[in-house]
N, C-alpha and C. Protein backbone atom coordinates (compact mmCIF):
# COMPACT_ATOMS: atom_id res chain seq x y z
N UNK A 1 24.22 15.57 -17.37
CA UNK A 1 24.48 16.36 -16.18
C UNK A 1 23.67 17.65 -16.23
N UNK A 2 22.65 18.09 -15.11
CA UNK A 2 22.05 19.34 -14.90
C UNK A 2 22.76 20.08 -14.33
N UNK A 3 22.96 21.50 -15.31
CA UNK A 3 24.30 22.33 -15.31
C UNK A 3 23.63 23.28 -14.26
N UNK A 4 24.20 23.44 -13.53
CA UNK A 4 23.60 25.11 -12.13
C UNK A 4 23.97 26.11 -12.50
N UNK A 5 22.96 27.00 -12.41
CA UNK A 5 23.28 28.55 -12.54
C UNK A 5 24.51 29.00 -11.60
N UNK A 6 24.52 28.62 -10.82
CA UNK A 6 25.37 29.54 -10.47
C UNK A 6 26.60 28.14 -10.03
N UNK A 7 27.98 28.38 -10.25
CA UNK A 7 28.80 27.65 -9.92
C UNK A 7 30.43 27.83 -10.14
N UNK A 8 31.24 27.48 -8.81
CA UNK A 8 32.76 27.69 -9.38
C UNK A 8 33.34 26.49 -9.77
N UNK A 9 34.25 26.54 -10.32
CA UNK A 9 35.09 25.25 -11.02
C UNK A 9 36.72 25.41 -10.38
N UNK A 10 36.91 24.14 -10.63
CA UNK A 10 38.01 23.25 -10.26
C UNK A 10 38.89 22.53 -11.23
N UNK A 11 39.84 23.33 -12.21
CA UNK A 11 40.33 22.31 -13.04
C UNK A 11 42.11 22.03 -12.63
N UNK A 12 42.41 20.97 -12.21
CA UNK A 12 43.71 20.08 -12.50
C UNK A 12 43.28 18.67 -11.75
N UNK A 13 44.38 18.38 -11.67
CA UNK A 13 44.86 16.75 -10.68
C UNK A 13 44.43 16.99 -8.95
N UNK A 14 43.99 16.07 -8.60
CA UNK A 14 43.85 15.96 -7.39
C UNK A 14 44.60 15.72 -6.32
N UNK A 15 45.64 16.19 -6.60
CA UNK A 15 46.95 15.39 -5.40
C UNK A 15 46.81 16.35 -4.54
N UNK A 16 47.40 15.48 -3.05
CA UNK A 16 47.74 16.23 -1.50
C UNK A 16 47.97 17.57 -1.93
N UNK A 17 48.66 18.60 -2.16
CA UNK A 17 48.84 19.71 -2.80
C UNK A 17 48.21 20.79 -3.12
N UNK A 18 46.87 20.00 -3.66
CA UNK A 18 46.20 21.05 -4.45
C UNK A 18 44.89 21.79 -3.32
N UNK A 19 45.34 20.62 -2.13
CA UNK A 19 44.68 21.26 -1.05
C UNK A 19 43.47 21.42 -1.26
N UNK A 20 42.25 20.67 -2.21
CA UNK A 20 41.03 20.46 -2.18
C UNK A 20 39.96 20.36 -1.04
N UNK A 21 41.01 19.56 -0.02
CA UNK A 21 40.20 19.03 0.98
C UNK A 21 39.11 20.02 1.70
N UNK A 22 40.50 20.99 1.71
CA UNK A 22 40.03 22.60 2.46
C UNK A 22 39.00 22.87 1.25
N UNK A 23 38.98 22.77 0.32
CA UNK A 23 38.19 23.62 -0.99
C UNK A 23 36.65 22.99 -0.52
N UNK A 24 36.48 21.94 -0.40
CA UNK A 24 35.46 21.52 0.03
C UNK A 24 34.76 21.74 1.29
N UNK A 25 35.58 22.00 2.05
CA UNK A 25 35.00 22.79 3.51
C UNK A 25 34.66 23.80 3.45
N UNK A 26 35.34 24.86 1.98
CA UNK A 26 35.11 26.15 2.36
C UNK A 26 33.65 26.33 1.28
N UNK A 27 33.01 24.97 0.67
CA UNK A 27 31.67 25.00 -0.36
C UNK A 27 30.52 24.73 0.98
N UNK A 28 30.91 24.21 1.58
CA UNK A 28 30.31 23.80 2.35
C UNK A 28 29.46 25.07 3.42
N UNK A 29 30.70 25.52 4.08
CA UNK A 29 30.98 26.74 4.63
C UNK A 29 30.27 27.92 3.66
N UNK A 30 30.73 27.89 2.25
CA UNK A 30 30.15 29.08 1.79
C UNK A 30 28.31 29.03 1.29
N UNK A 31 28.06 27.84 1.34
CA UNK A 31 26.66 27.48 1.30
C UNK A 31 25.63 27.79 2.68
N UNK A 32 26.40 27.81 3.42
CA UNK A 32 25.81 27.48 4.89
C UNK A 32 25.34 29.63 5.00
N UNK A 33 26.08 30.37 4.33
CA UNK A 33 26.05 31.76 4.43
C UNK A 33 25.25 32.26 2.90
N UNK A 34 24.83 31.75 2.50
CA UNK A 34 23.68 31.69 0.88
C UNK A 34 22.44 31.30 0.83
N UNK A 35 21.64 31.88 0.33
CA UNK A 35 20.40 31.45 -0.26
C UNK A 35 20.26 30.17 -1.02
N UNK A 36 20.61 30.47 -2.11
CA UNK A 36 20.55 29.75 -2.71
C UNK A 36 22.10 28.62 -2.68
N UNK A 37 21.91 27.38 -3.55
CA UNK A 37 22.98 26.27 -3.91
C UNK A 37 23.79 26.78 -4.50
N UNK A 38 25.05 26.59 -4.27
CA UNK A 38 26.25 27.16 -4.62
C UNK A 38 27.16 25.36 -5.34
N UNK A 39 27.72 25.79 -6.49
CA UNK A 39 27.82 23.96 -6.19
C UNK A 39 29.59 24.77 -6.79
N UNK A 40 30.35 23.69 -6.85
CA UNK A 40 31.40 22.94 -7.48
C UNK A 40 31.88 22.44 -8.37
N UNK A 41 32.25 22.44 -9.80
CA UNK A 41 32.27 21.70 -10.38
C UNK A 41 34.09 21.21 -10.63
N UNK A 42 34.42 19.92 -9.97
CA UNK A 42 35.32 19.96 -10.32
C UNK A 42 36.10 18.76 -11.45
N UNK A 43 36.96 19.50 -12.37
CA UNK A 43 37.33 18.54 -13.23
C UNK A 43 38.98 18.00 -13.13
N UNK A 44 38.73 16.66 -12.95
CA UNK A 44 40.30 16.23 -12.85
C UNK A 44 40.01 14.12 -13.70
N UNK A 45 41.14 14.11 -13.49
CA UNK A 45 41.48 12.71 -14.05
C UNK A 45 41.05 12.05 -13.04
N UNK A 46 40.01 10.79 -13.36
CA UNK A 46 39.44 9.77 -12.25
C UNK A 46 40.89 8.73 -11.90
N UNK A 47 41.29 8.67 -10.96
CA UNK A 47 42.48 8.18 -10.01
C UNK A 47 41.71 7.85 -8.55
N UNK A 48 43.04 7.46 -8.10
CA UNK A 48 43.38 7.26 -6.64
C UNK A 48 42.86 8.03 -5.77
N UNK A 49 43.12 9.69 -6.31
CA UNK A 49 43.47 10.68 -5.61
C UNK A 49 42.11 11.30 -5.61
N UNK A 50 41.25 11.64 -7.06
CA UNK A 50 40.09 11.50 -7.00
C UNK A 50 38.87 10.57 -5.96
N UNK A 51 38.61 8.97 -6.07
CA UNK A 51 38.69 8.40 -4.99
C UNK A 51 38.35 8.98 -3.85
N UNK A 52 39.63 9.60 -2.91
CA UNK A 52 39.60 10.25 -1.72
C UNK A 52 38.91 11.10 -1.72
N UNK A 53 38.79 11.90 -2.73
CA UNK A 53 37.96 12.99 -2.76
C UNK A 53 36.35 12.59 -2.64
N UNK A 54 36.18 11.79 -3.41
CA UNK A 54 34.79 11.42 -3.41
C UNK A 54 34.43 11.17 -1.91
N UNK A 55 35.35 10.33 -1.11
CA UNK A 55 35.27 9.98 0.40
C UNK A 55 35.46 11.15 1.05
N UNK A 56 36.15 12.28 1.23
CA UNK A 56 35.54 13.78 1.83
C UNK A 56 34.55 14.51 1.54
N UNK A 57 33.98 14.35 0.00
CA UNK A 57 33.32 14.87 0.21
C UNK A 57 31.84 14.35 0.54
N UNK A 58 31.53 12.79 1.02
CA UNK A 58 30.94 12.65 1.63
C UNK A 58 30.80 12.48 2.54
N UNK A 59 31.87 12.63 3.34
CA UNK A 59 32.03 12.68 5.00
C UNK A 59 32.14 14.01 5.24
N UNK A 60 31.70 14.82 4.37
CA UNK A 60 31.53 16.48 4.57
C UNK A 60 30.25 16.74 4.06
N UNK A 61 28.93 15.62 4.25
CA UNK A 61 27.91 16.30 3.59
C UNK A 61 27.82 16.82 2.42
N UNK A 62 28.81 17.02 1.20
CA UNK A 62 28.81 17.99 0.80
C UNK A 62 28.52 17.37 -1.34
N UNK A 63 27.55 16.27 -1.16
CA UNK A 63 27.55 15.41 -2.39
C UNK A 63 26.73 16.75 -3.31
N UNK A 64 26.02 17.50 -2.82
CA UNK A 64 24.66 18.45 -3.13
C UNK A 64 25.16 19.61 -3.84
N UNK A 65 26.89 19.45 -3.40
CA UNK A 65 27.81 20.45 -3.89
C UNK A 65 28.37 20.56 -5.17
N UNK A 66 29.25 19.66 -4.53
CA UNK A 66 30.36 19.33 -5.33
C UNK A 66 30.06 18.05 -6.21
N UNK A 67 30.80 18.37 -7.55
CA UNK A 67 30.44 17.71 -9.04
C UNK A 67 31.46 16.67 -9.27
N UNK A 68 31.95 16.04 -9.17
CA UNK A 68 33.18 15.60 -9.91
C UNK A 68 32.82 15.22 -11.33
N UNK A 69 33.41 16.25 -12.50
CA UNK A 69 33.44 15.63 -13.66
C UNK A 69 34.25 14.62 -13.90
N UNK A 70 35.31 14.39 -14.05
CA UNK A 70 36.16 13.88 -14.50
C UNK A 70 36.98 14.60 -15.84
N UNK A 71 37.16 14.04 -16.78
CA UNK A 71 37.70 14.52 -17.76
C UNK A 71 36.88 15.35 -18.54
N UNK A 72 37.16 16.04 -18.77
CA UNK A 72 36.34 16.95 -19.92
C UNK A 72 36.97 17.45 -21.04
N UNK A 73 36.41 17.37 -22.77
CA UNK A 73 37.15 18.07 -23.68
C UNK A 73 37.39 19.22 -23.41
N UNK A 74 38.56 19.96 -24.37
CA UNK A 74 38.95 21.23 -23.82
C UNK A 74 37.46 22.24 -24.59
N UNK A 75 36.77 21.82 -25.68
CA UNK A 75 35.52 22.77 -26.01
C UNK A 75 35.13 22.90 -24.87
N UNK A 76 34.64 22.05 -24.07
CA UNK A 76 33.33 21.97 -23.00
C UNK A 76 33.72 22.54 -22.02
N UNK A 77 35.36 22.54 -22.21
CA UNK A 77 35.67 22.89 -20.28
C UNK A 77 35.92 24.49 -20.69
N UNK A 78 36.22 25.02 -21.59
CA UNK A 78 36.44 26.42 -22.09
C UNK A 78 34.66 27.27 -21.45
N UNK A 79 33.82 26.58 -22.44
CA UNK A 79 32.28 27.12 -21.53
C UNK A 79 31.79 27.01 -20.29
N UNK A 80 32.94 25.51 -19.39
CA UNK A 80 31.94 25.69 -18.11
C UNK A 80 33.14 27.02 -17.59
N UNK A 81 34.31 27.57 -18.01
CA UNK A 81 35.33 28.13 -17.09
C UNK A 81 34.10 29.41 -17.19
N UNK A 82 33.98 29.64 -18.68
CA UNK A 82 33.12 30.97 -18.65
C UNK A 82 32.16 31.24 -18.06
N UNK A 83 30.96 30.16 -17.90
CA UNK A 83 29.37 30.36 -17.37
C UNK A 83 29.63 30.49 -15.68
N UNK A 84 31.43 30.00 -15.33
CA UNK A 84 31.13 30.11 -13.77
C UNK A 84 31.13 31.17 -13.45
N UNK A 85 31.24 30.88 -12.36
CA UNK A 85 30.99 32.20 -11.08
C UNK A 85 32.69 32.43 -11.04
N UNK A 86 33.51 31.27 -11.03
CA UNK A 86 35.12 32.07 -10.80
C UNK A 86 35.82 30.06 -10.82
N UNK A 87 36.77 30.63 -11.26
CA UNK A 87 37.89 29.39 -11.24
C UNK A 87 38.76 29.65 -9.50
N UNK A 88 39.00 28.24 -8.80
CA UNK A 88 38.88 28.37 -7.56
C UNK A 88 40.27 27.38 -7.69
N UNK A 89 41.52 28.01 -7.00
CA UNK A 89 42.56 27.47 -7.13
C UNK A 89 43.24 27.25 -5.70
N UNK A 90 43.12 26.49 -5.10
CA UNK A 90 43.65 26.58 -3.24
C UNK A 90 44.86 26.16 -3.32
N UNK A 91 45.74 25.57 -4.16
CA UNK A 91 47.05 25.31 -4.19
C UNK A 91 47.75 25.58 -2.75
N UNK A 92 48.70 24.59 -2.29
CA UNK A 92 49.79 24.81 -1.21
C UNK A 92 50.90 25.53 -1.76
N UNK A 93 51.34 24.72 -2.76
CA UNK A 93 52.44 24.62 -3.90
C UNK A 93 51.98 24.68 -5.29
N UNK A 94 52.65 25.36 -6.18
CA UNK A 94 52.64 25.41 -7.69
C UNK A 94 54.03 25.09 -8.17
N UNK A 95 54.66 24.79 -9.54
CA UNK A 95 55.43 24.87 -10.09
C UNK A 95 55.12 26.68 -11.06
N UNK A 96 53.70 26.10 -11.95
CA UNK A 96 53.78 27.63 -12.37
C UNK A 96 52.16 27.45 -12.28
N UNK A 97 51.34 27.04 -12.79
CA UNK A 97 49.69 27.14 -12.56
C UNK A 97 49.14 27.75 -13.60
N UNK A 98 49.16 26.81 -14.98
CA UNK A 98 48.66 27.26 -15.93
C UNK A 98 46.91 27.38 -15.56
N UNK A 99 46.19 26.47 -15.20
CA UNK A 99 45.15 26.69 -15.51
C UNK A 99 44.43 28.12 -14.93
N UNK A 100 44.90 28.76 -13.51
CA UNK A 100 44.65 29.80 -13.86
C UNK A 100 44.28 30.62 -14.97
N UNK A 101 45.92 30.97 -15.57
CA UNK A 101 46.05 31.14 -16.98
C UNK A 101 44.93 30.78 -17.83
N UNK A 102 44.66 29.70 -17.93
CA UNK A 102 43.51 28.91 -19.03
C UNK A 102 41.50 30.06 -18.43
N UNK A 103 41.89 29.61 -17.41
CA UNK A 103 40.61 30.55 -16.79
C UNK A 103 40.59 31.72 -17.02
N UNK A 104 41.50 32.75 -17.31
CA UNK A 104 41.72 34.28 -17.24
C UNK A 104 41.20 34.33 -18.84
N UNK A 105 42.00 33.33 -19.39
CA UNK A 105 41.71 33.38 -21.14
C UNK A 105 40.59 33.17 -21.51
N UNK A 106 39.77 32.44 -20.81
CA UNK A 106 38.34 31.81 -21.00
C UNK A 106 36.88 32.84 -20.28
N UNK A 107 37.73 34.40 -19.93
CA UNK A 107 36.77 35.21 -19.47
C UNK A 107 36.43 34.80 -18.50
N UNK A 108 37.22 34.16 -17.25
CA UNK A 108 36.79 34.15 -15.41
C UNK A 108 37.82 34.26 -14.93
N UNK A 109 36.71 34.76 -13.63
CA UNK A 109 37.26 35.29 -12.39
C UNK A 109 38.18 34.07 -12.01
N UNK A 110 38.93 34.80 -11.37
CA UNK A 110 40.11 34.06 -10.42
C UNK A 110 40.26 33.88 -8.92
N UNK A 111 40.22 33.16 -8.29
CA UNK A 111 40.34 33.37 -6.59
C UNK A 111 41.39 32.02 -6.60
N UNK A 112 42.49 32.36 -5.56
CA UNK A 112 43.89 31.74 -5.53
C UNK A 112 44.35 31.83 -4.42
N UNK A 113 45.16 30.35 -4.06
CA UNK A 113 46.53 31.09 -3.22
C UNK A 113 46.89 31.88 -3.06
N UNK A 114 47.56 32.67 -1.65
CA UNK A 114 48.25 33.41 -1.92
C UNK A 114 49.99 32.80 -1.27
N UNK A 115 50.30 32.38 -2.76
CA UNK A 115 51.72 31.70 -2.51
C UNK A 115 52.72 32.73 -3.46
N UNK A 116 53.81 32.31 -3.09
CA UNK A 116 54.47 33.46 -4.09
C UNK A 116 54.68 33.37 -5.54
N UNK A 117 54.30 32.36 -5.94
CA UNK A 117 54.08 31.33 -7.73
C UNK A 117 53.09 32.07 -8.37
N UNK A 118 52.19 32.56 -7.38
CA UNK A 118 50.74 32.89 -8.19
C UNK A 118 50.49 34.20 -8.25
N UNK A 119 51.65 34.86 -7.04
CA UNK A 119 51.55 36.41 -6.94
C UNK A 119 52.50 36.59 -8.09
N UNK A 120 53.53 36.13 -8.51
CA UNK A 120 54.89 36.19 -9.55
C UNK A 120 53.60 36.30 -10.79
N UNK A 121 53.21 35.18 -10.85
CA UNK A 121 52.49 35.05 -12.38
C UNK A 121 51.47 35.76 -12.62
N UNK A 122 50.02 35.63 -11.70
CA UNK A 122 49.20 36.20 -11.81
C UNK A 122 48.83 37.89 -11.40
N UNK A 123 49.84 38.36 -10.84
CA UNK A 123 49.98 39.83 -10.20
C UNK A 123 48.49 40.59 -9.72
N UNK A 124 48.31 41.15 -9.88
CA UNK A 124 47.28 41.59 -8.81
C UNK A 124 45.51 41.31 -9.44
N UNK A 125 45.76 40.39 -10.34
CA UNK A 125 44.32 40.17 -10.86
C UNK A 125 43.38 39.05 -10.13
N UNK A 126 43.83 38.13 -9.71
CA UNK A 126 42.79 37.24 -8.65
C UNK A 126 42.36 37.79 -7.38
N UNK A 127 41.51 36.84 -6.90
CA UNK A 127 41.10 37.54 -5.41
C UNK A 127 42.00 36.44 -4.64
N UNK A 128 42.83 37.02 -3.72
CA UNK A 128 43.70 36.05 -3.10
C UNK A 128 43.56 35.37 -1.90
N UNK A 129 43.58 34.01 -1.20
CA UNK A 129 43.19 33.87 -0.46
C UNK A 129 44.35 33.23 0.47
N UNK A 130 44.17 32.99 1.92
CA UNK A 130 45.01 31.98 2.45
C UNK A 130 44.72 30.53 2.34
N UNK A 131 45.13 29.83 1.88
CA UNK A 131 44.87 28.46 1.76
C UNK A 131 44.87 27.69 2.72
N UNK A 132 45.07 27.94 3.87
CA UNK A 132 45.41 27.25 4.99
C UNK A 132 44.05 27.66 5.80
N UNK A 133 43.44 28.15 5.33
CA UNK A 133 41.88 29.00 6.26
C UNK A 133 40.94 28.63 5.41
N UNK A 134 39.71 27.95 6.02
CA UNK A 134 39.14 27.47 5.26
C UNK A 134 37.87 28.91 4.90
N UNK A 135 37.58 29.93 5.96
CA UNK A 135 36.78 30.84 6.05
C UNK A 135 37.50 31.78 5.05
N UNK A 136 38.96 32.17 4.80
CA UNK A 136 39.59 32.78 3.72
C UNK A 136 39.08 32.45 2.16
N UNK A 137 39.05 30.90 1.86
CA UNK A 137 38.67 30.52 0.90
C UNK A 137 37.32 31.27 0.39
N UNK A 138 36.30 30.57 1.70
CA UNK A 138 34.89 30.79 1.41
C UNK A 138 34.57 32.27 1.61
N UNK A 139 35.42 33.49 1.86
CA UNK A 139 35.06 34.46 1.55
C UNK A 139 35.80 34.96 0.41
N UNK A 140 36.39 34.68 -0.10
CA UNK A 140 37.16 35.08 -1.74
C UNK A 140 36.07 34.42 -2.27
N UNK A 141 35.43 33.20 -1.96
CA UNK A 141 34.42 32.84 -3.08
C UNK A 141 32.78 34.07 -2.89
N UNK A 142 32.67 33.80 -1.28
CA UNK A 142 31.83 35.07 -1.58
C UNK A 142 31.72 36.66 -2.14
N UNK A 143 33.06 36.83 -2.22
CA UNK A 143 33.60 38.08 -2.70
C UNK A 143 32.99 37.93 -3.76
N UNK A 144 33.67 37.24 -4.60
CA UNK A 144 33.27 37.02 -6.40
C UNK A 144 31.66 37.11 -6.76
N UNK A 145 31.20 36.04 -5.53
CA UNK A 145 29.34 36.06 -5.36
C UNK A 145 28.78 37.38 -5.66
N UNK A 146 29.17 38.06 -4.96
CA UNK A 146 28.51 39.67 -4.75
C UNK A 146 29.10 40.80 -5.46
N UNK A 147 29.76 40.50 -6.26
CA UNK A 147 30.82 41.04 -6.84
C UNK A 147 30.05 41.89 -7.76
N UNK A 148 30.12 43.30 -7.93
CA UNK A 148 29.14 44.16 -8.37
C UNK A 148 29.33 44.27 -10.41
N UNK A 149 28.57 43.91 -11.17
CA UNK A 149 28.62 43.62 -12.86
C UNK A 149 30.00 44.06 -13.30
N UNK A 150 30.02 45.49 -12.73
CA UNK A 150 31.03 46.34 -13.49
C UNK A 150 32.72 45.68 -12.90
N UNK A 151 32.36 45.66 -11.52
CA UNK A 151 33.50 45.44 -11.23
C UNK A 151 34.67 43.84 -11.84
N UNK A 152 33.29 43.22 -12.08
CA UNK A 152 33.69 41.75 -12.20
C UNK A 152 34.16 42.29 -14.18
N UNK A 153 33.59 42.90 -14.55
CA UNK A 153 34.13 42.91 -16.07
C UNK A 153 35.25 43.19 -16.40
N UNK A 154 35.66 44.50 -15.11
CA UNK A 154 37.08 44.99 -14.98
C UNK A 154 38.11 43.78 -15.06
N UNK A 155 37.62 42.82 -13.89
CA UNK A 155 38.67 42.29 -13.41
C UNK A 155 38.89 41.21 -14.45
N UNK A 156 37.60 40.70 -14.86
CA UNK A 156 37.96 39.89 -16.17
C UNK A 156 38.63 40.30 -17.37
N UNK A 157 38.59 41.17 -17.82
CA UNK A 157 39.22 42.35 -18.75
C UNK A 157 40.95 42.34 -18.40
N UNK A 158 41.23 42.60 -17.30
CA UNK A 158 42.35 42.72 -17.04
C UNK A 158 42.94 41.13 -17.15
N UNK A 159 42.46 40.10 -16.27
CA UNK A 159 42.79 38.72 -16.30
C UNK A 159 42.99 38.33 -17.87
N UNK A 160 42.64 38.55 -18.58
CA UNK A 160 41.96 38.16 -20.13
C UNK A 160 43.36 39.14 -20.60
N UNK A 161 43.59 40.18 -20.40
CA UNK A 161 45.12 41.06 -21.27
C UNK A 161 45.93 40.22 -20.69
N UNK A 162 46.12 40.05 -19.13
CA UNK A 162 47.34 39.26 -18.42
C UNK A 162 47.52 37.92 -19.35
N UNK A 163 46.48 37.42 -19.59
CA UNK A 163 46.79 36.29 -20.42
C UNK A 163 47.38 36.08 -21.45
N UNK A 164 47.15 37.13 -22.38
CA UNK A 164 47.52 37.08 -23.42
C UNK A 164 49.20 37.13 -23.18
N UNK A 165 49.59 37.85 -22.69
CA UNK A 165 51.04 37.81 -22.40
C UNK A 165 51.72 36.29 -22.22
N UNK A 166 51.15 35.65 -22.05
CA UNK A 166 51.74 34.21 -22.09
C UNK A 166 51.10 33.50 -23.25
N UNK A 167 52.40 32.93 -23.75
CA UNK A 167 52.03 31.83 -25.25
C UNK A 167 53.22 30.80 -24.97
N UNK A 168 52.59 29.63 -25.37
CA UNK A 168 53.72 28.32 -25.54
C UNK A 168 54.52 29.32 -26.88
N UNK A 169 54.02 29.62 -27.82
CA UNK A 169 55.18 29.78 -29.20
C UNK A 169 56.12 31.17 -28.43
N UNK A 170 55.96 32.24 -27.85
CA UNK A 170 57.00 33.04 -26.75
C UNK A 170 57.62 32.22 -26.13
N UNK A 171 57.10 31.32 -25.14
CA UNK A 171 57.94 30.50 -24.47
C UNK A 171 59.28 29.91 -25.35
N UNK A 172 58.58 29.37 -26.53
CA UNK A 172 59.63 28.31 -27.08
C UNK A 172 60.66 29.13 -27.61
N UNK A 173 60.50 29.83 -28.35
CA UNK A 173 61.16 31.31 -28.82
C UNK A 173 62.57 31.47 -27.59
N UNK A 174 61.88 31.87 -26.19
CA UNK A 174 62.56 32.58 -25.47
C UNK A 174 63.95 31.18 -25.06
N UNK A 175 62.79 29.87 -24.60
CA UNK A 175 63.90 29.20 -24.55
C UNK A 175 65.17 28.61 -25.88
N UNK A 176 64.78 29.21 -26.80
CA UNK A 176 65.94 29.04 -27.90
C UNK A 176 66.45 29.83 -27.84
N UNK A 177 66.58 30.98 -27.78
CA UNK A 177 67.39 32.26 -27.50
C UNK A 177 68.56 32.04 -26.45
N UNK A 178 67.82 31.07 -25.40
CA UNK A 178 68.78 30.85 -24.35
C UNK A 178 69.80 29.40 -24.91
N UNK A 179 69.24 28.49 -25.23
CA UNK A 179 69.98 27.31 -25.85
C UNK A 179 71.03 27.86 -26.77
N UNK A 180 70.71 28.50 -27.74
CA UNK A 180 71.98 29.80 -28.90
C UNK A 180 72.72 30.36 -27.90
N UNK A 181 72.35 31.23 -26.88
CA UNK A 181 73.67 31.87 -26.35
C UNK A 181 74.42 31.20 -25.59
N UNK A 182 74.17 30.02 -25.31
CA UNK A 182 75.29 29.05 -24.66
C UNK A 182 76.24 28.58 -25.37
């Protein structure tokens, strides 16, 4: 695979939900306002749901874009989170949205929902978008595009402390604390 300079990523499952469809309109959309190729890379489990995707995004023009990896080890996917341009999360719905998380830890930018799952967890460090707008998307992604050295280090800096605050071994901790006082 010939890796692009410049590119955002896509990591979970592909279900109705994750509201891709829009994600792909708004690559499309955000290419159409760029110089240069802006691509996609997105990684999920080859399914069903994947599939469909492949079928939008060629009934959206948009093969020139968007990557579908498929699976990737966690080494490899740790360097593409870093070399991107920003981890790109359009979610309708979350339960909680680790990979954010995984992206903040891996030194990138964030652009997200703005649902109340991601404002709870992630607090004011992503660039937030409406998910339901596909021009919302594609300007949180252009945001990040133009996004001036310093400012983007800040925000990675901060994403990268937010992270640390979350650990599976805290988690497990906290939920034993609660199992004992019952």
């Amino acid at each position: 695979m010939k890796e692009s300079n410049l590119y955002f990523i896509y990591v979970g499952n592909a279900y109705p939900h994750k509201n891709l469809k829009r994600l792909i309109e708004a690559m499309v959309n955000l290419n159409k306002k760029v110089k240069e190729n802006i691509e996609l890379y997105m990684v999920s489990s080859r399914n069903v749901f994947t599939k469909r995707l492949e079928e939008i995004i060629k009934k959206q023009k948009a093969e020139e874009y968007i990557k579908l990896l498929g699976f990737v080890p966690d080494d490899k996917l740790k360097i593409l989170y870093k070399k991107s341009l920003g981890f790109v999360f359009p979610s309708i719905s979350e339960g909680f949205g680790l990979p954010g998380l995984e992206a903040m830890n891996a030194q990138t930018l964030v652009a997200c929902s703005e649902i109340p799952v991601f404002k709870e967890i992630y607090k004011d460090v992503p660039i937030y978008f409406n998910p339901f707008d596909v021009n919302s998307i594609s300007d949180a992604m252009k945001l990040i595009l133009d996004m001036d050295p310093e400012a983007r280090e800040k925000r990675i800096e901060k994403g990268l402390t937010l992270a640390k605050t979350y650990s599976w071994s805290k988690m497990a901790k906290e939920t034993l604390e609660v199992y004992n006082s019952i």
